[in-house]
C-alpha atoms as a PDB file:
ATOM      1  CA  UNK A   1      61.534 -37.306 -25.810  1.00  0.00           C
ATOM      2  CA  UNK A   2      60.644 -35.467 -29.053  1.00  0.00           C
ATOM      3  CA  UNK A   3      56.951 -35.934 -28.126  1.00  0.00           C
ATOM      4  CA  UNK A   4      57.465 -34.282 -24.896  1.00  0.00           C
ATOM      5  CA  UNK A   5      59.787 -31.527 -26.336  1.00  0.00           C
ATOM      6  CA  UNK A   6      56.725 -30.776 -28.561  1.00  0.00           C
ATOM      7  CA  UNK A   7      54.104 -30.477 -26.015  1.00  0.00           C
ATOM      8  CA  UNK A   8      56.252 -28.558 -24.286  1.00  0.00           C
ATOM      9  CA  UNK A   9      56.210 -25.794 -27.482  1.00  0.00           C
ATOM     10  CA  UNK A  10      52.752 -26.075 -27.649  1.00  0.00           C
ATOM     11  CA  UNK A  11      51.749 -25.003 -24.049  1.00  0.00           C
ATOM     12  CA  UNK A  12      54.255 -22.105 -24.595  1.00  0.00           C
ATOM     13  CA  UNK A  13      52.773 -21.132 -27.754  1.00  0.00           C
ATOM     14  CA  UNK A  14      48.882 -21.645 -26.502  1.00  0.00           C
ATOM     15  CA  UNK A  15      49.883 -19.832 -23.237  1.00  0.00           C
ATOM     16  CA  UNK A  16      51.537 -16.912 -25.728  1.00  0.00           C
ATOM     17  CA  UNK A  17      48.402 -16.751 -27.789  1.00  0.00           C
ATOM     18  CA  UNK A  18      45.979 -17.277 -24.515  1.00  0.00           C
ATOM     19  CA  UNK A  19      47.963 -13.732 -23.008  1.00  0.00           C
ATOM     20  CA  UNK A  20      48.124 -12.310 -26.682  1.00  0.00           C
ATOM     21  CA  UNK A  21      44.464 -12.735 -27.127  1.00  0.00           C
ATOM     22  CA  UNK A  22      43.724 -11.312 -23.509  1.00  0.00           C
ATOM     23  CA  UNK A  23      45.847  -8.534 -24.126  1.00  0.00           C
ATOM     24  CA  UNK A  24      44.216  -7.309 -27.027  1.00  0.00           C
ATOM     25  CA  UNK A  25      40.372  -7.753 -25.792  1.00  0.00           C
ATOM     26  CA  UNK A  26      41.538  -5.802 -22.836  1.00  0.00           C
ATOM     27  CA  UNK A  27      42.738  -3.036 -24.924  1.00  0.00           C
ATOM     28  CA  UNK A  28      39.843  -2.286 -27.730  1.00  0.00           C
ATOM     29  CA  UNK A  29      37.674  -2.637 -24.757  1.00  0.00           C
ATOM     30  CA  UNK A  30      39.502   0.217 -22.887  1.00  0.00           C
ATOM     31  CA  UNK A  31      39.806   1.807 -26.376  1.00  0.00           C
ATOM     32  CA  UNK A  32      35.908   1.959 -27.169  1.00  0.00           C
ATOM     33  CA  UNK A  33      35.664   2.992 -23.498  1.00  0.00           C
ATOM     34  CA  UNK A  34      37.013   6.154 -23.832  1.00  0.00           C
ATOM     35  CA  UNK A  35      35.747   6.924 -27.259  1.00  0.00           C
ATOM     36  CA  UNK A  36      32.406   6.176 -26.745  1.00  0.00           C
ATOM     37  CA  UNK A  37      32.364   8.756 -23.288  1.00  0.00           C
ATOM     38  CA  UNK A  38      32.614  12.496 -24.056  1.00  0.00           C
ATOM     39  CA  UNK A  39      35.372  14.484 -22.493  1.00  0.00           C
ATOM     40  CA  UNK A  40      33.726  15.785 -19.088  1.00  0.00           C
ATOM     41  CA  UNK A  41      31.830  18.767 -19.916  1.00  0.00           C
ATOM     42  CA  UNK A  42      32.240  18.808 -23.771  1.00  0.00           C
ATOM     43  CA  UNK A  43      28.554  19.591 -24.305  1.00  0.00           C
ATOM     44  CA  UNK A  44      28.741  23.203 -22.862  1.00  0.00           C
ATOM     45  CA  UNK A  45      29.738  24.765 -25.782  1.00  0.00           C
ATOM     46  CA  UNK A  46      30.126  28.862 -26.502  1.00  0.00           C
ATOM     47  CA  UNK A  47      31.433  31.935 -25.262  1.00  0.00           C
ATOM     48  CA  UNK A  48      31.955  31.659 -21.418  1.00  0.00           C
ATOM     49  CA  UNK A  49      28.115  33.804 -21.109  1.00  0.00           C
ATOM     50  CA  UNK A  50      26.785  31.263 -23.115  1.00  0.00           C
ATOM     51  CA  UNK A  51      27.671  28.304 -21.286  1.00  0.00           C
ATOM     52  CA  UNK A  52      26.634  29.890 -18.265  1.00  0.00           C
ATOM     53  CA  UNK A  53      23.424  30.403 -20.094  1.00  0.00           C
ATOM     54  CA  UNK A  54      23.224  26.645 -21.025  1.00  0.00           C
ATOM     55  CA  UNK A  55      24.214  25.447 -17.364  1.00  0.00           C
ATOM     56  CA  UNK A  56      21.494  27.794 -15.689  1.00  0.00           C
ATOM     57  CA  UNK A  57      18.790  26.015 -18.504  1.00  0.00           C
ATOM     58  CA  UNK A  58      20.025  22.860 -17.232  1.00  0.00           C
ATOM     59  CA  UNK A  59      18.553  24.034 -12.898  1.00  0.00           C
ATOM     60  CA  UNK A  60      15.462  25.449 -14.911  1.00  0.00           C
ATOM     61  CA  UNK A  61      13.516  27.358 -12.640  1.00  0.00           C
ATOM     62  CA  UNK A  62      11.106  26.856  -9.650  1.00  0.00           C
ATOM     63  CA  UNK A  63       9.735  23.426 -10.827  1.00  0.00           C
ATOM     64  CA  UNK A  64      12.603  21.343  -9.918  1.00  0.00           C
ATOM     65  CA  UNK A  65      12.565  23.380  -6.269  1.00  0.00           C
ATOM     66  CA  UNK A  66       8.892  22.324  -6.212  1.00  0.00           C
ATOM     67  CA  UNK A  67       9.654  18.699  -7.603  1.00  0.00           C
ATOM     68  CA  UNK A  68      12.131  18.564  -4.693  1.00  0.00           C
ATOM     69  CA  UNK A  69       9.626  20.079  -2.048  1.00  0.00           C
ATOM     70  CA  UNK A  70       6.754  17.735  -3.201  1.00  0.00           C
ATOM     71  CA  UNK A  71       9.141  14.859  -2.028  1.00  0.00           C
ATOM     72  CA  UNK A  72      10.108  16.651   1.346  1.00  0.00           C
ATOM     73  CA  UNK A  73       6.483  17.044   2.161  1.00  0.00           C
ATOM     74  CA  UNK A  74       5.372  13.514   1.776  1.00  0.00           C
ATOM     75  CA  UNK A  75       8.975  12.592   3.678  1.00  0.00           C
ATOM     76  CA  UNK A  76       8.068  14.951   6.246  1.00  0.00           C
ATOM     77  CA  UNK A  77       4.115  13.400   6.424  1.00  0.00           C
ATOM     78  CA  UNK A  78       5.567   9.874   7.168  1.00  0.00           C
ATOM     79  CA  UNK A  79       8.254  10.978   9.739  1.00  0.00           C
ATOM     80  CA  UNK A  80       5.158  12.370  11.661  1.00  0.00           C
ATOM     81  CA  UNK A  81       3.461   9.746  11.030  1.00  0.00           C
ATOM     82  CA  UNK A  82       6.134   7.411  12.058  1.00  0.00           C
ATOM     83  CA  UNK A  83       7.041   9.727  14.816  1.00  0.00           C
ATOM     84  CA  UNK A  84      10.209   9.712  13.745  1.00  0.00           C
ATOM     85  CA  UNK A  85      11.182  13.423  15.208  1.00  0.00           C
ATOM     86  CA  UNK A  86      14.623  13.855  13.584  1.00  0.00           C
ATOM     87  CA  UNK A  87      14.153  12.688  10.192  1.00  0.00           C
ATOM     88  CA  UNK A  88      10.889  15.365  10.212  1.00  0.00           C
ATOM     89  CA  UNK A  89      13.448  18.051  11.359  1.00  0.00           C
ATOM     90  CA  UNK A  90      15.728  17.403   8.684  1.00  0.00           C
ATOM     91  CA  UNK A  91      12.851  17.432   5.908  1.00  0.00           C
ATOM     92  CA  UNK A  92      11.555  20.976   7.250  1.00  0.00           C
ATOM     93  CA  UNK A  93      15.073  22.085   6.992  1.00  0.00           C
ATOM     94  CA  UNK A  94      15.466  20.566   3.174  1.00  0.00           C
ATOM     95  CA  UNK A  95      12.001  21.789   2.206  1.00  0.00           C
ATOM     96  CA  UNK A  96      13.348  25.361   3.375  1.00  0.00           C
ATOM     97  CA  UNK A  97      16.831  24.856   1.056  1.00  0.00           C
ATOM     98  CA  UNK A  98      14.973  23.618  -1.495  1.00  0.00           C
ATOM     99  CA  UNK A  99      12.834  26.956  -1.834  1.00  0.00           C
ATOM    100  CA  UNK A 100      15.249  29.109  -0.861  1.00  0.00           C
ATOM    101  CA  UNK A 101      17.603  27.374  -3.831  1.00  0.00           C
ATOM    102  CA  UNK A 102      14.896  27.953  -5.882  1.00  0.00           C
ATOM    103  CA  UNK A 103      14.379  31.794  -4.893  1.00  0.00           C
ATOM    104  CA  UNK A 104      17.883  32.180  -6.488  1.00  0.00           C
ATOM    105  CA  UNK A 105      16.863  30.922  -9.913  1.00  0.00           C
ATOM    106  CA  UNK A 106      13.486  32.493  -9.872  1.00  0.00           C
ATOM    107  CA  UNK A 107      13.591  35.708  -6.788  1.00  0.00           C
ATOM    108  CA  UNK A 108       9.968  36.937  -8.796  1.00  0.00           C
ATOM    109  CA  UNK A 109       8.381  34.224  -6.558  1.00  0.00           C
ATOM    110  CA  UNK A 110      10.023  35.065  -3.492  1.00  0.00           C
ATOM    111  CA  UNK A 111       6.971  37.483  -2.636  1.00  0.00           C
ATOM    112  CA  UNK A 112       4.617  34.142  -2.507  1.00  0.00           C
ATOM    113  CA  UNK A 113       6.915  32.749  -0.288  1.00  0.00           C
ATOM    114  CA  UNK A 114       7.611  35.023   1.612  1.00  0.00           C
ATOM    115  CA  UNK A 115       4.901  34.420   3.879  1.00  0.00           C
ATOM    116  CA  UNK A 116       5.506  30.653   3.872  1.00  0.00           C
ATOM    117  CA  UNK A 117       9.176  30.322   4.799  1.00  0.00           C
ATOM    118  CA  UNK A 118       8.758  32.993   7.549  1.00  0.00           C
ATOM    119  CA  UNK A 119       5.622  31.483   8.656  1.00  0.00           C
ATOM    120  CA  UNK A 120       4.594  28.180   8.145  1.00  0.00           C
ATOM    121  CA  UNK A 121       7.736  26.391   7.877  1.00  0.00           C
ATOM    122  CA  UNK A 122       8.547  27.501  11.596  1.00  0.00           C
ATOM    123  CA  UNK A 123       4.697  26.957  12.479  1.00  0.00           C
ATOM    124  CA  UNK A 124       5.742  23.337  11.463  1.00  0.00           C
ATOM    125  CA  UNK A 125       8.778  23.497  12.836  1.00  0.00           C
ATOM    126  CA  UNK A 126       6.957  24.162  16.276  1.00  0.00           C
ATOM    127  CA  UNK A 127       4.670  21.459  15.797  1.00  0.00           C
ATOM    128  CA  UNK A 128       7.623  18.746  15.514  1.00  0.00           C
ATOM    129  CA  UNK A 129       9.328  20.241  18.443  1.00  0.00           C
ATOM    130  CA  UNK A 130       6.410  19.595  20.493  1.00  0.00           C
ATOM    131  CA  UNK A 131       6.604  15.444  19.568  1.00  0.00           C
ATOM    132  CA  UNK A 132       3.272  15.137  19.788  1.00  0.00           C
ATOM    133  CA  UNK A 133       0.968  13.163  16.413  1.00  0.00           C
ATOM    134  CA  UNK A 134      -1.782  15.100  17.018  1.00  0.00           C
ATOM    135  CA  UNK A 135       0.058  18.708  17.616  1.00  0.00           C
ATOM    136  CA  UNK A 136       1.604  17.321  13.967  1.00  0.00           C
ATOM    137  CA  UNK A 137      -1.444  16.169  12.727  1.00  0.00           C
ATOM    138  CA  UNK A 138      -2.509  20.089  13.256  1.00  0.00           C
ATOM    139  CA  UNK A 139       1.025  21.464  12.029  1.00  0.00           C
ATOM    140  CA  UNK A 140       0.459  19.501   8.854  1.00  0.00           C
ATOM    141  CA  UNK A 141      -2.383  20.408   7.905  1.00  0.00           C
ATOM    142  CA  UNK A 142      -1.793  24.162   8.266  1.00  0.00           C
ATOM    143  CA  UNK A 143       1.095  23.443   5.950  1.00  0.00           C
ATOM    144  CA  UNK A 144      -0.701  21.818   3.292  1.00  0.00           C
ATOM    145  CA  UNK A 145      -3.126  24.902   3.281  1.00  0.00           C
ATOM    146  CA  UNK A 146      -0.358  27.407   2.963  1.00  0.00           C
ATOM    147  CA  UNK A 147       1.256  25.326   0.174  1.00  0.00           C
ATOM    148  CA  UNK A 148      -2.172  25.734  -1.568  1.00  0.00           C
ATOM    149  CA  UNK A 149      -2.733  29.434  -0.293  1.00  0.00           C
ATOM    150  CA  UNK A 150       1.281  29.568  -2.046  1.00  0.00           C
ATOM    151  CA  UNK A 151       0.232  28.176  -5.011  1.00  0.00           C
ATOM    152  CA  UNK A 152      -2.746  30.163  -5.417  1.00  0.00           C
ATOM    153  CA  UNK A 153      -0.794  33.200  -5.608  1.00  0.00           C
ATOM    154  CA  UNK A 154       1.504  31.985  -8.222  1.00  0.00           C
ATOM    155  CA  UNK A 155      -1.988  31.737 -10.329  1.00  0.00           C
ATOM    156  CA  UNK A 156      -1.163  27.875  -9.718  1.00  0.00           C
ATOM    157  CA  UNK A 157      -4.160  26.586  -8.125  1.00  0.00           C
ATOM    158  CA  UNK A 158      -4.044  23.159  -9.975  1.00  0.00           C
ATOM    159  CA  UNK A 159      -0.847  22.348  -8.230  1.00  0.00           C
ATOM    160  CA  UNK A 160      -3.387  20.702  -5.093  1.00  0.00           C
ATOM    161  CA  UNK A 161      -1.392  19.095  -2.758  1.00  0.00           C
ATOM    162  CA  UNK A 162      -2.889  16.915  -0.132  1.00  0.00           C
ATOM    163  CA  UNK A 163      -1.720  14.582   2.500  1.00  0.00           C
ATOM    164  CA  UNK A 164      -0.114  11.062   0.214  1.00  0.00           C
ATOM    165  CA  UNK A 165      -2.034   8.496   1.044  1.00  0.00           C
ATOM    166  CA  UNK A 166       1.206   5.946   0.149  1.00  0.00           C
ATOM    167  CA  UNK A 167       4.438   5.642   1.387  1.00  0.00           C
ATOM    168  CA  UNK A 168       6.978   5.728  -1.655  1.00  0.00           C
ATOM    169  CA  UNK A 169      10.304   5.889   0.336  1.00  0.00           C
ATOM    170  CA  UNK A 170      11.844   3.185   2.534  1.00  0.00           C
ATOM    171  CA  UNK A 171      12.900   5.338   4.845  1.00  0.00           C
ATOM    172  CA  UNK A 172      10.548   4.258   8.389  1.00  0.00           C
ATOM    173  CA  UNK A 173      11.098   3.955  11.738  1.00  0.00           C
END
């Protein structure tokens, strides 16, 4: 009986130091958890102008509208391609947001595109409507060119853009 009585104290006291032990992982882990993560927004730092300052660095200017563009275009190349109608409706629409969001960071380019958000975006747009490859296959290329003809403008004739030539989304029909 005494050798059961003192199993009996062991389990207890394993199953105490087996919830002790648990108990105390679980909290230095939650502990270093929130120590080692900042307070949300704790790196804008400054007067309220100068945090504003630091959070408009952050959009930068026209390159991350054109980043975003340069992936709309090749979205919008394989939706023709695919003849997946919609999904090239919706890119025309998020290449137009994309410049437009960058016109509000940077309005000295708006006079370069100008020309191609009142022209060739709804000359594309026309093309799609007409759910045709080879009416697209037109539409496209008369985009490209005015994306050049943009560029140009800017004094950015490097930026070349041309058809891809490899699908990097999953995205198909």
């Amino acid at each position: 009986m005494d050798l059961l009585y003192q199993i009996c104290r062991m389990k207890k006291y394993t199953g105490f130091l087996l919830y002790t032990f648990v108990f105390a992982v679980f909290f230095i882990a939650s502990g270093c958890r929130e120590k080692s993560q900042p307070e949300q927004g704790a790196w804008i730092k400054g007067s309220e102008r100068e945090k504003i300052k630091k959070i408009e660095k952050q959009f930068r200017g026209f390159d991350h509208a054109m980043v975003e563009t340069g992936y709309r275009y090749q979205e919008l190349y394989w939706a023709g391609q695919d003849e997946n109608w919609e999904y090239a409706d919706y890119q025309i629409e998020k290449i137009r947001v994309a410049i437009e969001n960058g016109l509000e960071r940077r309005p000295k380019r708006a006079k370069s595109a100008e020309h191609f958000l009142s022209f060739a975006l709804p000359e594309m747009q026309k093309s799609v409507s007409e759910r045709d490859t080879a009416v697209f296959k037109r539409g496209f290329e008369m985009l490209t060119t005015q994306c050049n003809n943009c560029h140009a403008k800017e004094k950015m004739p490097f930026f070349s853009v041309k058809p891809p030539n490899k699908r990097q989304s999953p995205i198909q029909k």
